[in-house]
N, C-alpha and C. Protein backbone atom coordinates (compact mmCIF):
# COMPACT_ATOMS: atom_id res chain seq x y z
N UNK A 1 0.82 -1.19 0.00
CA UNK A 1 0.00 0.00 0.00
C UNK A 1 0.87 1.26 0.00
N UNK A 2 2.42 1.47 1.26
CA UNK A 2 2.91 2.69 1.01
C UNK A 2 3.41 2.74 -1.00
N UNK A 3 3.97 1.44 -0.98
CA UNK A 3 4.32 1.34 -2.34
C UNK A 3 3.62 2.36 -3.64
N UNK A 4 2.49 1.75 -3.39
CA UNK A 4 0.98 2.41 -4.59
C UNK A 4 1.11 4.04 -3.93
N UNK A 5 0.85 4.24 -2.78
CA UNK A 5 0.83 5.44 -2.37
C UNK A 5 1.96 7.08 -2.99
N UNK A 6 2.91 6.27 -2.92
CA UNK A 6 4.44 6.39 -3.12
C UNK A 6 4.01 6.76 -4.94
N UNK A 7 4.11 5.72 -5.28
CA UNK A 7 4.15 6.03 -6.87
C UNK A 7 2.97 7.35 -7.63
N UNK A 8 1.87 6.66 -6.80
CA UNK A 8 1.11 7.94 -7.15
C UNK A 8 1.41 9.69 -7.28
N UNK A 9 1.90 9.28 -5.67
CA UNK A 9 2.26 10.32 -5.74
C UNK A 9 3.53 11.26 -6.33
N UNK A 10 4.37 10.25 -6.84
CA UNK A 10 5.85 10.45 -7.28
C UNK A 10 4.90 11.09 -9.15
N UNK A 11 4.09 9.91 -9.57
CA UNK A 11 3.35 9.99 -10.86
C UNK A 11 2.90 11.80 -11.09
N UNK A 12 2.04 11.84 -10.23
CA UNK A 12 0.92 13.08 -9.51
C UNK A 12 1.92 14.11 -10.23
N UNK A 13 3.52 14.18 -9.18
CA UNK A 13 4.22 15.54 -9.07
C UNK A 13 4.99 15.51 -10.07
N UNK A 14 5.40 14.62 -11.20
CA UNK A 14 5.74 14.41 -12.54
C UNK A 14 4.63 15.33 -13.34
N UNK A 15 3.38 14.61 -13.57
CA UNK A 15 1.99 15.41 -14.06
C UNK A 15 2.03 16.68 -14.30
N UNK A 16 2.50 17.29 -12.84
CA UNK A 16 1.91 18.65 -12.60
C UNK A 16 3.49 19.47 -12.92
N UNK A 17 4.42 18.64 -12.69
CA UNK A 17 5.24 19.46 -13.26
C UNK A 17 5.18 19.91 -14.36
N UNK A 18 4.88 18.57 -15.11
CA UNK A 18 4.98 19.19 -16.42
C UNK A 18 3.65 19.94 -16.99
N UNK A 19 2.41 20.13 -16.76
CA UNK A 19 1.45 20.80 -16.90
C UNK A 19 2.05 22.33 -16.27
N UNK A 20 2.42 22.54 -15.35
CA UNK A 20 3.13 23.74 -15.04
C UNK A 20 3.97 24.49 -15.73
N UNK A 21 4.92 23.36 -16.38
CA UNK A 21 5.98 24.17 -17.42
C UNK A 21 5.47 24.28 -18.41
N UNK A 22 4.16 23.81 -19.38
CA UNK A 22 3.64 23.87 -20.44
C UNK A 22 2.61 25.34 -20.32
N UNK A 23 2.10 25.54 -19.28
CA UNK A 23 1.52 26.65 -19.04
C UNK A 23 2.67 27.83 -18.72
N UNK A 24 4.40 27.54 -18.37
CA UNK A 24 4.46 28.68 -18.29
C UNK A 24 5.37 28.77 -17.10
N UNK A 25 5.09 28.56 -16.26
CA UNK A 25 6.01 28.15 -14.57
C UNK A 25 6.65 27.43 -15.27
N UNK A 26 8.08 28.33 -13.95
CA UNK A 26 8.87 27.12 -13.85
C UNK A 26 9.68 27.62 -12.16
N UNK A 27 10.48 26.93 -11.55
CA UNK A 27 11.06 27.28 -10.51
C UNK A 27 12.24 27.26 -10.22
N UNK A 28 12.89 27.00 -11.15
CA UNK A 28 14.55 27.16 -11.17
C UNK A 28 15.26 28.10 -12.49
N UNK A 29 16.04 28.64 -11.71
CA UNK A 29 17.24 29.51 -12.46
C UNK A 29 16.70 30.42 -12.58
N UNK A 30 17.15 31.46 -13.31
CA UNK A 30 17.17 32.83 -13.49
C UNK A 30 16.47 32.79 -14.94
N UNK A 31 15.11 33.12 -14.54
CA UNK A 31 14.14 33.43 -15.96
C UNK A 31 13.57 34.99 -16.51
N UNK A 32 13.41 34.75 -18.24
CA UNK A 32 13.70 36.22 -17.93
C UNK A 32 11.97 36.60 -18.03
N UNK A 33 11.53 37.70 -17.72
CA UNK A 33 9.90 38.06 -18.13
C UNK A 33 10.10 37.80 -19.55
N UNK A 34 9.28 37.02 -19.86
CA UNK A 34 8.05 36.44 -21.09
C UNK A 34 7.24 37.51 -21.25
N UNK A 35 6.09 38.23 -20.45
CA UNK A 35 5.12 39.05 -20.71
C UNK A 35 5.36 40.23 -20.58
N UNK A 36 5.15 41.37 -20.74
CA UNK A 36 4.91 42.42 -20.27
C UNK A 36 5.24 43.72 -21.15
N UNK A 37 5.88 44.77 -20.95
CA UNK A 37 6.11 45.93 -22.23
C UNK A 37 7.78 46.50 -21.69
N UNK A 38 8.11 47.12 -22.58
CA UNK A 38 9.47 47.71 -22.43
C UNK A 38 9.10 48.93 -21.23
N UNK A 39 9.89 49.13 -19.75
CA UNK A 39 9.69 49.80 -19.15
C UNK A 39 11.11 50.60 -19.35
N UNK A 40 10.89 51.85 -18.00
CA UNK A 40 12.15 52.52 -17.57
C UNK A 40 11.94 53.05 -15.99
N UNK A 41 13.21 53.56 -15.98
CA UNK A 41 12.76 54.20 -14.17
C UNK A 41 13.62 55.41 -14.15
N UNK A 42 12.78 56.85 -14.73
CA UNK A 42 13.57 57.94 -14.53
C UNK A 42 13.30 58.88 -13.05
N UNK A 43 14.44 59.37 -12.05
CA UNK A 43 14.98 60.15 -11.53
C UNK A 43 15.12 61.50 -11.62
N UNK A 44 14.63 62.04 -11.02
CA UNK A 44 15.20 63.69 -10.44
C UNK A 44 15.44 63.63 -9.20
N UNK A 45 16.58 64.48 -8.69
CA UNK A 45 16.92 64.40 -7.42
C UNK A 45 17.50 66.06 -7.41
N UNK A 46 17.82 66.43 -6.47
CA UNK A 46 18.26 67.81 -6.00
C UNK A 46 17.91 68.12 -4.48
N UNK A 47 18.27 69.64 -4.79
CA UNK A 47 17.58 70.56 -3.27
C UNK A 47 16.97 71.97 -3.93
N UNK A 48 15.67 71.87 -2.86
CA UNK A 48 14.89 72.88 -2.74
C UNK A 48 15.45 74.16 -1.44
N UNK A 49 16.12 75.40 -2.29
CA UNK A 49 16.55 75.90 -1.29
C UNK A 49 15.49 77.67 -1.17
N UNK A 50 16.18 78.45 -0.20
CA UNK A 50 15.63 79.90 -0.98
C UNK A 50 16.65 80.65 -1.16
N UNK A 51 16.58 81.59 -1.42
CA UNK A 51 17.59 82.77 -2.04
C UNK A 51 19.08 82.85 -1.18
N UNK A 52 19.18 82.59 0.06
CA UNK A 52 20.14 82.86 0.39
C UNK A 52 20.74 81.18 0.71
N UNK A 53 20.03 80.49 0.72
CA UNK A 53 21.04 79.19 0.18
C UNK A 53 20.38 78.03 1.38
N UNK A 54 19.62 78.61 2.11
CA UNK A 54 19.06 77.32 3.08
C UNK A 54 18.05 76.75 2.62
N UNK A 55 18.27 75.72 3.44
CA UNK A 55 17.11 74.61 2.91
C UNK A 55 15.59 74.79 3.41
N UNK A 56 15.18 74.18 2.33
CA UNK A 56 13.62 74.42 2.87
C UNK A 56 12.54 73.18 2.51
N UNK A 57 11.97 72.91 3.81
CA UNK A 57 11.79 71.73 4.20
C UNK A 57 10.06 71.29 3.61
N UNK A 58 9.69 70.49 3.65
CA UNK A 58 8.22 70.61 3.33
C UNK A 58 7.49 70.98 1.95
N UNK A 59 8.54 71.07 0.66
CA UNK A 59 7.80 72.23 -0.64
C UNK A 59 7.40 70.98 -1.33
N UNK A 60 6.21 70.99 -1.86
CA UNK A 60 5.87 70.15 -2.50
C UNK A 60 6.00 69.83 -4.33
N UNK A 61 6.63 68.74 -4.20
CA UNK A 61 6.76 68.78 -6.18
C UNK A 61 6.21 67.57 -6.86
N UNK A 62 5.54 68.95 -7.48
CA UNK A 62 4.10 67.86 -8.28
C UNK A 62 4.80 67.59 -9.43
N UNK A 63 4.51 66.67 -10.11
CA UNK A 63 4.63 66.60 -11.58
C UNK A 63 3.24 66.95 -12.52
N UNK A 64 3.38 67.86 -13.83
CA UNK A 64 2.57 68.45 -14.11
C UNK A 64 1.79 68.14 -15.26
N UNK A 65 2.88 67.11 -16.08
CA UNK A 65 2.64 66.27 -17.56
C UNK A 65 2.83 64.95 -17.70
N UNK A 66 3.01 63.79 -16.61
CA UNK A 66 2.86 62.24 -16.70
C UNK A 66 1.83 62.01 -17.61
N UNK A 67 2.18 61.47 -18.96
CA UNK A 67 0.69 61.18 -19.73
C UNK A 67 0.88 59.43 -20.06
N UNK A 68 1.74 58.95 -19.19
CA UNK A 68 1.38 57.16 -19.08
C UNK A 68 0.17 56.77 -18.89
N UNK A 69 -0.27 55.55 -19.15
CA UNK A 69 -1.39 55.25 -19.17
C UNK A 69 -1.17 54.46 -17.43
N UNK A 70 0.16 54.02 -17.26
CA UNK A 70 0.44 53.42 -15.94
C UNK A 70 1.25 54.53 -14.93
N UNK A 71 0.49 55.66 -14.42
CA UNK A 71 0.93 56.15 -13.43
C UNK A 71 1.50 55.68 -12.73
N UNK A 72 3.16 56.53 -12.41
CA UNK A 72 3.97 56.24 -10.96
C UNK A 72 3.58 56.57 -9.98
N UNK A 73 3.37 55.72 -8.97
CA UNK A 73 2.72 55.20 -8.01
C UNK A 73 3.58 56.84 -6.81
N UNK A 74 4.41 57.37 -7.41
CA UNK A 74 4.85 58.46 -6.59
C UNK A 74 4.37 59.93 -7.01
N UNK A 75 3.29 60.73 -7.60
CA UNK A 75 2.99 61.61 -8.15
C UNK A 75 3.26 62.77 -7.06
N UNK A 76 3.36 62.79 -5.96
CA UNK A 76 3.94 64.01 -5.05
C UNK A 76 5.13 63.57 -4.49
N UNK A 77 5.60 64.59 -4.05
CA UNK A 77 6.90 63.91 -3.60
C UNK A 77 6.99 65.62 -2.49
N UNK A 78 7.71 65.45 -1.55
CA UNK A 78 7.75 66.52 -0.57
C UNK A 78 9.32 67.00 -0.27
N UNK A 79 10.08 68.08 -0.15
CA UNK A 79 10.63 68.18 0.34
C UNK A 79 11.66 67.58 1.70
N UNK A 80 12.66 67.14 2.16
CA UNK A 80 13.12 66.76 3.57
C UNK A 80 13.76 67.96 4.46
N UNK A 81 14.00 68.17 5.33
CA UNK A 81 14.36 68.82 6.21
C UNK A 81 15.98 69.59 5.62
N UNK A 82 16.20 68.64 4.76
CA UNK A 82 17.48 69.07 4.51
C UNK A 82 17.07 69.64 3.42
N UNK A 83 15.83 69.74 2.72
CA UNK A 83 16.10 70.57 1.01
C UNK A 83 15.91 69.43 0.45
N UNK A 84 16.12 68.26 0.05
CA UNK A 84 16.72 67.68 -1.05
C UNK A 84 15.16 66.48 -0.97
N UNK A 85 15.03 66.48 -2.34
CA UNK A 85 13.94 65.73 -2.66
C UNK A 85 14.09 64.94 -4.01
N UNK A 86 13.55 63.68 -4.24
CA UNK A 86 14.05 62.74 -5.02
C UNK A 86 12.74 62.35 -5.81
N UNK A 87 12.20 62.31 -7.27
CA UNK A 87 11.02 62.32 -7.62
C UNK A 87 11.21 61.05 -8.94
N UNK A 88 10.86 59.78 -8.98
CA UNK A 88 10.75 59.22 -9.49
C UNK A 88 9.55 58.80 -10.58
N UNK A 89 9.91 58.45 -11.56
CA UNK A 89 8.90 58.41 -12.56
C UNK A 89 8.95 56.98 -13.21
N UNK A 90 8.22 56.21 -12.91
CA UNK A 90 8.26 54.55 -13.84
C UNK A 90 7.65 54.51 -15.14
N UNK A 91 7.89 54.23 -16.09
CA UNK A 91 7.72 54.64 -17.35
C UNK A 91 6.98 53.28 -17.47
N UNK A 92 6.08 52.87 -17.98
CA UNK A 92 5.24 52.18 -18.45
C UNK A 92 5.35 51.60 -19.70
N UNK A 93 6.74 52.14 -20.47
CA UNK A 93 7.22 52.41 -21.89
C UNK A 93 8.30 52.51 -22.07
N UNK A 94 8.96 52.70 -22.96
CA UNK A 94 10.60 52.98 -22.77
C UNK A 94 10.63 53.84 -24.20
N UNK A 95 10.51 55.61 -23.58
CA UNK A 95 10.49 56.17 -24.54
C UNK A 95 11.49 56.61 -25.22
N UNK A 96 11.85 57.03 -26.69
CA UNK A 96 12.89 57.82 -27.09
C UNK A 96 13.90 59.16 -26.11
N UNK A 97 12.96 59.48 -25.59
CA UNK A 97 12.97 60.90 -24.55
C UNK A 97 11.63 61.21 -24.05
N UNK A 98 11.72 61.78 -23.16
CA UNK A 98 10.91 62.17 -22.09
C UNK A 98 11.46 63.27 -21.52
N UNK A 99 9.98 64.14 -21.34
CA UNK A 99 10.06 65.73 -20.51
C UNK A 99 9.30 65.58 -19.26
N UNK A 100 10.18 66.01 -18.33
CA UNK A 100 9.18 65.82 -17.13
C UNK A 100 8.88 67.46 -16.72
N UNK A 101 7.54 67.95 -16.40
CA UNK A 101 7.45 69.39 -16.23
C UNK A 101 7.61 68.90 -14.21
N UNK A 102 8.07 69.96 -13.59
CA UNK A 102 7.99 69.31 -12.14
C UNK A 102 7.30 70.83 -11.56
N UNK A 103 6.06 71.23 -10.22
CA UNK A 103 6.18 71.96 -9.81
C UNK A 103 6.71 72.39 -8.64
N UNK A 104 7.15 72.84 -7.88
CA UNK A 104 7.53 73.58 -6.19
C UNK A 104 6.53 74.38 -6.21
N UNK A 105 6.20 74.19 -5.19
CA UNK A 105 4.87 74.81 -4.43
C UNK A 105 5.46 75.05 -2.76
N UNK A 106 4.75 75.69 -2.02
CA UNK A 106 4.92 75.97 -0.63
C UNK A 106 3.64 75.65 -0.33
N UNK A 107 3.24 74.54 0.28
CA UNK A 107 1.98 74.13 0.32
C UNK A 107 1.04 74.56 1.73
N UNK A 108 1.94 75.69 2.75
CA UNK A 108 1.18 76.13 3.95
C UNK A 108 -0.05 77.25 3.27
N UNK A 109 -0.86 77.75 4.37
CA UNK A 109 -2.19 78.28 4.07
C UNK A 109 -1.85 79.37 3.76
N UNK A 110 -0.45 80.16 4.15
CA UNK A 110 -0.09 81.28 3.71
C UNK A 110 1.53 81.22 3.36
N UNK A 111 1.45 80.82 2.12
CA UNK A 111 3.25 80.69 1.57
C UNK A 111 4.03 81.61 1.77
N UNK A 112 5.16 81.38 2.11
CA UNK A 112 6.22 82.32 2.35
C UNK A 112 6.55 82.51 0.67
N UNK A 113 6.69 81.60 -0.32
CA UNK A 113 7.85 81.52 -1.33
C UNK A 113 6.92 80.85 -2.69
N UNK A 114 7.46 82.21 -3.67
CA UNK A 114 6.39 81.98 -4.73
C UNK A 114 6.67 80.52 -5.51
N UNK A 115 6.05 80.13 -6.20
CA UNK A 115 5.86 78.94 -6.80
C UNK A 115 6.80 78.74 -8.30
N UNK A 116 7.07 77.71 -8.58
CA UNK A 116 8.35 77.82 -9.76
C UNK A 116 8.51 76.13 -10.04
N UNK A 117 9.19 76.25 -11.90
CA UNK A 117 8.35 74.71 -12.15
C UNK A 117 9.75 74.71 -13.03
N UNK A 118 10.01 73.67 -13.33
CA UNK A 118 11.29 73.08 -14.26
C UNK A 118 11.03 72.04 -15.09
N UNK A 119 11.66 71.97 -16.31
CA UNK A 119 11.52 70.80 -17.08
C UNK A 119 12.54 70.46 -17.23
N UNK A 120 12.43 68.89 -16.86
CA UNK A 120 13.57 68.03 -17.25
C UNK A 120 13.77 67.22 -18.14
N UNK A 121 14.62 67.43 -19.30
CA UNK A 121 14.55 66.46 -20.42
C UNK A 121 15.86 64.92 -20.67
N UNK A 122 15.36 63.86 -20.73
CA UNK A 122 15.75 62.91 -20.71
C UNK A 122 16.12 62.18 -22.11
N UNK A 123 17.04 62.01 -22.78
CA UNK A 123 17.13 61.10 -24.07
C UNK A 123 17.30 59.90 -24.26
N UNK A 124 16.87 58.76 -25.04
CA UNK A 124 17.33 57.48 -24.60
C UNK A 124 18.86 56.97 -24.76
N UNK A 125 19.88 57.87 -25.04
CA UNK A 125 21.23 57.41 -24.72
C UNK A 125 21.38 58.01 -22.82
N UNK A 126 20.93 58.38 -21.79
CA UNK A 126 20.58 58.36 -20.94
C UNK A 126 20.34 57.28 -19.73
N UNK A 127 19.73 56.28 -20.50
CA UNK A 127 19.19 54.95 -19.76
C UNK A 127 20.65 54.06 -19.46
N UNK A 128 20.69 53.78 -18.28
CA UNK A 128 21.99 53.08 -17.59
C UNK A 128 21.46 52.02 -17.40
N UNK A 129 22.23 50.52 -17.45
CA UNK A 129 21.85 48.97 -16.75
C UNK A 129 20.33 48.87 -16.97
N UNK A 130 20.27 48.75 -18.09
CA UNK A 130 19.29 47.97 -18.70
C UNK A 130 19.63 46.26 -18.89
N UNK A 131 18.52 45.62 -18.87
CA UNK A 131 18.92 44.10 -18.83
C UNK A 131 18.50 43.64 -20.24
N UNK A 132 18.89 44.58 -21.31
CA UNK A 132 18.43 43.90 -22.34
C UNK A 132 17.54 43.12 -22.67
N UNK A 133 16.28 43.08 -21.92
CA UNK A 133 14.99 42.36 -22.09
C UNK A 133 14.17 43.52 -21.75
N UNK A 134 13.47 43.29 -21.27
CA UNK A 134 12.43 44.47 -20.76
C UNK A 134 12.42 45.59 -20.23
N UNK A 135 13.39 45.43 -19.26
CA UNK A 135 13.90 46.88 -18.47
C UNK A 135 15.25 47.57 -19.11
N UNK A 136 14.65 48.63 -20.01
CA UNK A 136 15.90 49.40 -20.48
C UNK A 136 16.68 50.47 -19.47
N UNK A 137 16.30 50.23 -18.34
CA UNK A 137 17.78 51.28 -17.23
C UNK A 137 16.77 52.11 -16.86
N UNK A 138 17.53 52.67 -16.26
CA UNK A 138 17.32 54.35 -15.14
C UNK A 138 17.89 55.01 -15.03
N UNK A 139 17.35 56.19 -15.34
CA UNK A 139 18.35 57.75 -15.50
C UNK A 139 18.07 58.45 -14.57
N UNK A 140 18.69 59.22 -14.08
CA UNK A 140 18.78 60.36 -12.84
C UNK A 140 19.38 61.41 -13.42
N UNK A 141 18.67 62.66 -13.18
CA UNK A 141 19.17 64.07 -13.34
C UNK A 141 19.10 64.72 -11.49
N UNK A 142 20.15 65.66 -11.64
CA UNK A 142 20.02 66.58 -10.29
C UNK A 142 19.67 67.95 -10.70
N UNK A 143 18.94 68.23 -10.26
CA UNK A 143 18.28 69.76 -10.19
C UNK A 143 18.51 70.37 -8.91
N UNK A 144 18.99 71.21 -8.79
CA UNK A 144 18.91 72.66 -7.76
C UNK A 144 17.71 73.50 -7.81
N UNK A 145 17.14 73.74 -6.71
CA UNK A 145 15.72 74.74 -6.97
C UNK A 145 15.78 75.65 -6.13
N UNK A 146 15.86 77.31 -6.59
CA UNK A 146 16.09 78.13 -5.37
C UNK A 146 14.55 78.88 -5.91
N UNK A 147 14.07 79.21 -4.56
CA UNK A 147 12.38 79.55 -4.36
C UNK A 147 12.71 80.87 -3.83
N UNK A 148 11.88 81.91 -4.65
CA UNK A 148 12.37 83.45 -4.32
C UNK A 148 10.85 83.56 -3.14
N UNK A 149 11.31 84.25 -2.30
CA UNK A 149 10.43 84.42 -1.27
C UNK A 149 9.30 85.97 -1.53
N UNK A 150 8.09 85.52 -1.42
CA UNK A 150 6.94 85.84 -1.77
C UNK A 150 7.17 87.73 -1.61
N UNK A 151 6.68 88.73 -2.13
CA UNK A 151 6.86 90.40 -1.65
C UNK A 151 5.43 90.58 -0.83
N UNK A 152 5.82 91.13 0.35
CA UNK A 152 4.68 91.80 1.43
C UNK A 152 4.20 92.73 0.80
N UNK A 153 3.09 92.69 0.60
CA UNK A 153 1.91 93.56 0.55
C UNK A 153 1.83 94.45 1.86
């Protein structure tokens, strides 16, 4: 009886292996994606400062023109204590080039520091460590942003 038991089940996990790999699974080695579309993962990074060179903590940067159909899951991104804010964009695509419009905002009820927007342009000789399958790389630009502080009325 363990005998019959035994084989069955030895039979069974033969079966399903191979129904598994015919559909597609598999569980060993390094496989590459089969499905999906050519992506990318572009970067902006910098500091948000004001006129005389300190940092300023809290400014919010929107992006103003993402027209993917697969939004990055990061569409605000905030300032840190130190200035420096890092705004990522997952491309859904892997375009020739890409413009990213970005805004700074001062997002309290009464801003100190008027509002100011940058475009960053990206080309596809740009894209670093791509795996030659699906994911063509990630580019990073640094931007500096100095925010002129608002005139009293």
């Amino acid at each position: 009886m363990k005998k019959l038991n035994r084989k069955l089940i030895h039979g069974t996990n033969w079966a399903l292996a191979g129904l598994l790999s015919l559909l597609g699974f598999s569980s060993c080695g390094n496989q590459v994606e089969e499905y999906g579309t050519p992506h990318a993962d572009f970067k902006v990074t910098g500091r948000v400062t004001d006129e005389a060179g300190e940092p300023l903590s809290g400014i919010r940067v929107v992006p103003t023109n993402p027209k993917d159909h697969y939004p990055s899951p990061h569409d605000t991104v905030y300032s840190s204590p130190d200035g420096s804010y890092k705004y990522r964009y997952n491309a859904g695509f892997a375009p020739d080039s890409l413009y990213l419009k970005l805004k700074f905002e001062d997002p309290a009820a009464r801003s100190a520091y008027e509002s100011d927007s940058i475009t960053v342009g990206f080309a596809k000789g740009d894209l670093k460590g791509g795996d030659n399958h699906w994911f063509k790389g990630e580019a990073t630009k640094e931007v500096d942003v100095k925010l002129k502080a608002k005139k009293k009325s």
